[in-house]
Protein backbone atom coordinates (compact mmCIF):
# COMPACT_ATOMS: atom_id res chain seq x y z
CA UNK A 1 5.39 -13.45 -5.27
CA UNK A 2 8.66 -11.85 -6.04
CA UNK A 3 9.63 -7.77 -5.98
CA UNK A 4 12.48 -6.85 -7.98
CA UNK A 5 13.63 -3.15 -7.06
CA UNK A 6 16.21 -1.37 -10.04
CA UNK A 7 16.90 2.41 -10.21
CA UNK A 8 17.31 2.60 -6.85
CA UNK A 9 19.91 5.84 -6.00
CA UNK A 10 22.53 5.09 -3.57
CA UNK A 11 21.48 5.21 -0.03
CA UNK A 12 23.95 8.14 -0.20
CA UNK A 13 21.95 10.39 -2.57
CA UNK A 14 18.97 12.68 -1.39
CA UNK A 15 16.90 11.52 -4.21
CA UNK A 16 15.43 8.51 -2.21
CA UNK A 17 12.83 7.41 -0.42
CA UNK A 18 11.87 9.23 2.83
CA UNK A 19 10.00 5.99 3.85
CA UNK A 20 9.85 2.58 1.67
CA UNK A 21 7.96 -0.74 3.31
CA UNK A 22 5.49 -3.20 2.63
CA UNK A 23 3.42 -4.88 4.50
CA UNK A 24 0.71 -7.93 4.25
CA UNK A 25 -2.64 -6.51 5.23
CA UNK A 26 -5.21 -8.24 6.59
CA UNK A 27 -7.60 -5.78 8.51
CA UNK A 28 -8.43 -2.19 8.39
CA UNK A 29 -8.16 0.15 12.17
CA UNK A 30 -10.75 2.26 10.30
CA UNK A 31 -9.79 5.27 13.31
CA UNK A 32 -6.36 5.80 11.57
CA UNK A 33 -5.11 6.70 8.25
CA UNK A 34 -1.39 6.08 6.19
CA UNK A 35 0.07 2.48 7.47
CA UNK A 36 -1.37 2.82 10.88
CA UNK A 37 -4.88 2.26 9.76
CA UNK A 38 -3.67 -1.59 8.80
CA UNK A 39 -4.05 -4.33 10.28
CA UNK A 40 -0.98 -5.77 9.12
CA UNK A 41 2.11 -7.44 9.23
CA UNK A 42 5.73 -5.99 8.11
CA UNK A 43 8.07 -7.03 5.05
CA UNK A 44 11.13 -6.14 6.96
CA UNK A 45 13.15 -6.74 4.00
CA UNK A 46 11.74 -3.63 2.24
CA UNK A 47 13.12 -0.30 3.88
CA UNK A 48 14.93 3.36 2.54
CA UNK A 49 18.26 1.70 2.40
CA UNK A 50 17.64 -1.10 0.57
CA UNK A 51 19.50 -2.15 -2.48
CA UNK A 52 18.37 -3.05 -6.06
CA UNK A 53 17.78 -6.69 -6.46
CA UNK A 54 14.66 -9.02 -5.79
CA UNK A 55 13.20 -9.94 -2.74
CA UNK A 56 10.93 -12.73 -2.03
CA UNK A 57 7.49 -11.91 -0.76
CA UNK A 58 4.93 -14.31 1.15
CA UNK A 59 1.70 -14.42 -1.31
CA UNK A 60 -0.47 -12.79 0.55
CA UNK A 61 -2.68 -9.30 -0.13
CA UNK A 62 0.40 -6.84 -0.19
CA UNK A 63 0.62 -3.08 -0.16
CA UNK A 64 4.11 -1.45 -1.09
CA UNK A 65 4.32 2.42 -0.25
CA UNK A 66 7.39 4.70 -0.69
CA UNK A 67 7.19 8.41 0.80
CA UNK A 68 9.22 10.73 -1.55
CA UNK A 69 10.48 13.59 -0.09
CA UNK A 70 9.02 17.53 -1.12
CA UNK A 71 10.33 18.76 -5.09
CA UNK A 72 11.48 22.26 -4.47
CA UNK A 73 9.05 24.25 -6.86
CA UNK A 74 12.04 26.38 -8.46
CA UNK A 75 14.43 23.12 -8.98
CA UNK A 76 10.90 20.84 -10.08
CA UNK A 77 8.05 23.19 -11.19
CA UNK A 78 6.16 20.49 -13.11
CA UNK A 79 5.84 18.32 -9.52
CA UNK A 80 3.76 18.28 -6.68
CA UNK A 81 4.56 16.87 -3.52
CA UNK A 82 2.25 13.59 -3.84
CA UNK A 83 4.05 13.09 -7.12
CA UNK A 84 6.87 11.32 -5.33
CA UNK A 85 4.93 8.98 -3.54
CA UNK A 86 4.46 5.52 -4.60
CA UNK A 87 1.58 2.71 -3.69
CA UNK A 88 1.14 -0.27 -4.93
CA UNK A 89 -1.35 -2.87 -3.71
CA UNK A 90 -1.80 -6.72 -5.07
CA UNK A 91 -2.85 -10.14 -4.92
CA UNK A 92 -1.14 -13.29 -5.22
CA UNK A 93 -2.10 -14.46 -9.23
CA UNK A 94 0.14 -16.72 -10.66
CA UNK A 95 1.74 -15.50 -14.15
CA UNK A 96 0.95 -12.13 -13.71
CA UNK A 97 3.18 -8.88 -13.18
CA UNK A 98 2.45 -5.64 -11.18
CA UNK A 99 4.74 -2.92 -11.47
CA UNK A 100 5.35 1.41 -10.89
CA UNK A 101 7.46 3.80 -11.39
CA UNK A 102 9.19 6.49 -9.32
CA UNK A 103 10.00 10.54 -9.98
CA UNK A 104 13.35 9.26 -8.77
CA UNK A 105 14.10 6.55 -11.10
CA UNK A 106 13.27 3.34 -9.52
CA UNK A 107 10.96 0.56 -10.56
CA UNK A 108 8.93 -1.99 -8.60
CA UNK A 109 7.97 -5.05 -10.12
CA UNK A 110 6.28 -7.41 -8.58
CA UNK A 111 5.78 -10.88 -10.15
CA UNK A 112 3.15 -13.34 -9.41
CA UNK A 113 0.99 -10.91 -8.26
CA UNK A 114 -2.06 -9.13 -9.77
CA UNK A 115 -2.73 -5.07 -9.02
CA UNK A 116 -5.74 -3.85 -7.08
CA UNK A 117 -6.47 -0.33 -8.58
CA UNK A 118 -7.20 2.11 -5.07
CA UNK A 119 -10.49 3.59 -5.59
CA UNK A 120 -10.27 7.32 -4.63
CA UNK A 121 -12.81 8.91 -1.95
CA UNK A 122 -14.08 12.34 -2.01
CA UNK A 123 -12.75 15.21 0.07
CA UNK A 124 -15.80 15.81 3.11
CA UNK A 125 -16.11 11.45 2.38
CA UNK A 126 -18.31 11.02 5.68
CA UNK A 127 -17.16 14.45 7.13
CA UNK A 128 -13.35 12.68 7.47
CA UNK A 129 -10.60 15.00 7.83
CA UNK A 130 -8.79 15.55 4.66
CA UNK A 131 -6.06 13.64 5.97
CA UNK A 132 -8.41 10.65 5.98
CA UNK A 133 -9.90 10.90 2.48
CA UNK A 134 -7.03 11.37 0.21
CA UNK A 135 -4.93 8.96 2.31
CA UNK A 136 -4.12 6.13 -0.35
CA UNK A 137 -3.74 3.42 2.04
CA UNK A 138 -7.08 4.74 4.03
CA UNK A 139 -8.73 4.60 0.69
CA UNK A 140 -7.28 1.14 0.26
CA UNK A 141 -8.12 -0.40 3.67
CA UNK A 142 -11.56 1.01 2.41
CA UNK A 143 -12.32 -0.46 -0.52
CA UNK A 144 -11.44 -4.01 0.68
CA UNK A 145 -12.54 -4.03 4.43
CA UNK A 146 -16.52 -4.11 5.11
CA UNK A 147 -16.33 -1.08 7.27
CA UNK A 148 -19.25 1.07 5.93
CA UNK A 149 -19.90 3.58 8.32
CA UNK A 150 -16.53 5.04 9.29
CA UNK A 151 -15.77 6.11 13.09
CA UNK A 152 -12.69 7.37 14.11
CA UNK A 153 -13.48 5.81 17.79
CA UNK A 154 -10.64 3.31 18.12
CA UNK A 155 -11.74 -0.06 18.48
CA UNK A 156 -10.82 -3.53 17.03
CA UNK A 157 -9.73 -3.65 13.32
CA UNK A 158 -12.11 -4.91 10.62
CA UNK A 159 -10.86 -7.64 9.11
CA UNK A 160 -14.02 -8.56 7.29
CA UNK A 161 -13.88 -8.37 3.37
CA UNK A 162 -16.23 -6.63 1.40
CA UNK A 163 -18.44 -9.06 -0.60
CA UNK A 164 -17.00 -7.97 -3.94
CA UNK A 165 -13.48 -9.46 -2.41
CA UNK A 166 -14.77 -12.65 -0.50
CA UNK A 167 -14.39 -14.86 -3.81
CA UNK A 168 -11.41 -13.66 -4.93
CA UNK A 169 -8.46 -15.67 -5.58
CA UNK A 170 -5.13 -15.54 -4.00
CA UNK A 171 -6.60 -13.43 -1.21
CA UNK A 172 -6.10 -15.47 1.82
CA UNK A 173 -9.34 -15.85 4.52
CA UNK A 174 -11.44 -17.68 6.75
CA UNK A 175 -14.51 -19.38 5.68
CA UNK A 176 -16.52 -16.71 7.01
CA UNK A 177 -14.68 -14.19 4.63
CA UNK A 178 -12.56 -12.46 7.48
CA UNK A 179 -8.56 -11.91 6.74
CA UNK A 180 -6.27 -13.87 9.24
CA UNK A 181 -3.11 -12.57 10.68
CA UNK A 182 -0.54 -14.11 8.51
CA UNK A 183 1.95 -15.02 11.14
């Protein structure tokens, strides 16, 4: 898979990223939500000062995330605060292209890879806080991990898939379905 990052500001400007990484998942810590409840391992190469340009990625299940920082209401009245926040989660498929947009102008596409639409929770989802339930990347870890009951006891990380995602291609496992660490 390749990323190619344009519209970027200059590191300078205050229209950037608060936080910008990606990293290869590969279990869910079900007890935790935004990129603490993965199981994962970091694309260093992705961070708030990088530049435009491409960057080669591993292919392996992949979740990019930039944190946009708070729109003052009087300077952006037609944004909300989660507005600025970008996710973006995929598979390896060759020939395929994955891509979003940014309130600030830049554009992530990522080639070779396939998106994995995040399936929203409700608010109250299994008496969670709210800071659970509308976490995208806790909604993510989710949808692909075969952690039905949530308990915020920590514990080891699931790194079962859910059935639905056992068969699918490009997403890499063991025979018995579970993610691997992708050292």
């Amino acid at each position: 898979m390749r990323l190619i990052v344009s519209g970027l500001p200059p590191v300078t400007e205050a229209d950037r990223f608060h936080a910008l990484f990606g990293r290869y998942v590969y279990g869910f810590k079900q007890w935790d939500h935004c990129d603490r409840c993965f199981a994962a391992r970091r694309e260093t190469k992705i961070n708030p000062k990088m530049e435009n340009g491409p960057v080669e990625l591993r292919d392996e299940l992949f979740y990019l995330c930039g944190v946009g920082r708070n729109l003052s209401d009087k300077l952006h009245p037609q944004s909300c605060p989660k507005v600025t926040n970008v996710h973006l989660a995929v598979r390896p498929r060759k020939g395929s292209v994955a891509a979003i947009g940014s309130v600030y102008g830049a554009t992530f596409v990522i080639e070779d890879a396939e998106a994995i639409p995040i399936r929203p929770v409700p608010d109250g989802f299994q008496k969670l806080p709210t800071k659970h339930s509308r976490c995208k990347m806790f909604q993510f870890a989710y949808q692909m991990f075969d952690a039905d009951e949530i308990s915020l006891i920590k514990r080891e990380p699931v790194h079962q898939l859910r059935s639905e995602w056992i068969s699918m291609p490009g997403i890499q496992q063991d025979l018995s379905g579970c993610m691997v660490d992708p050292r």
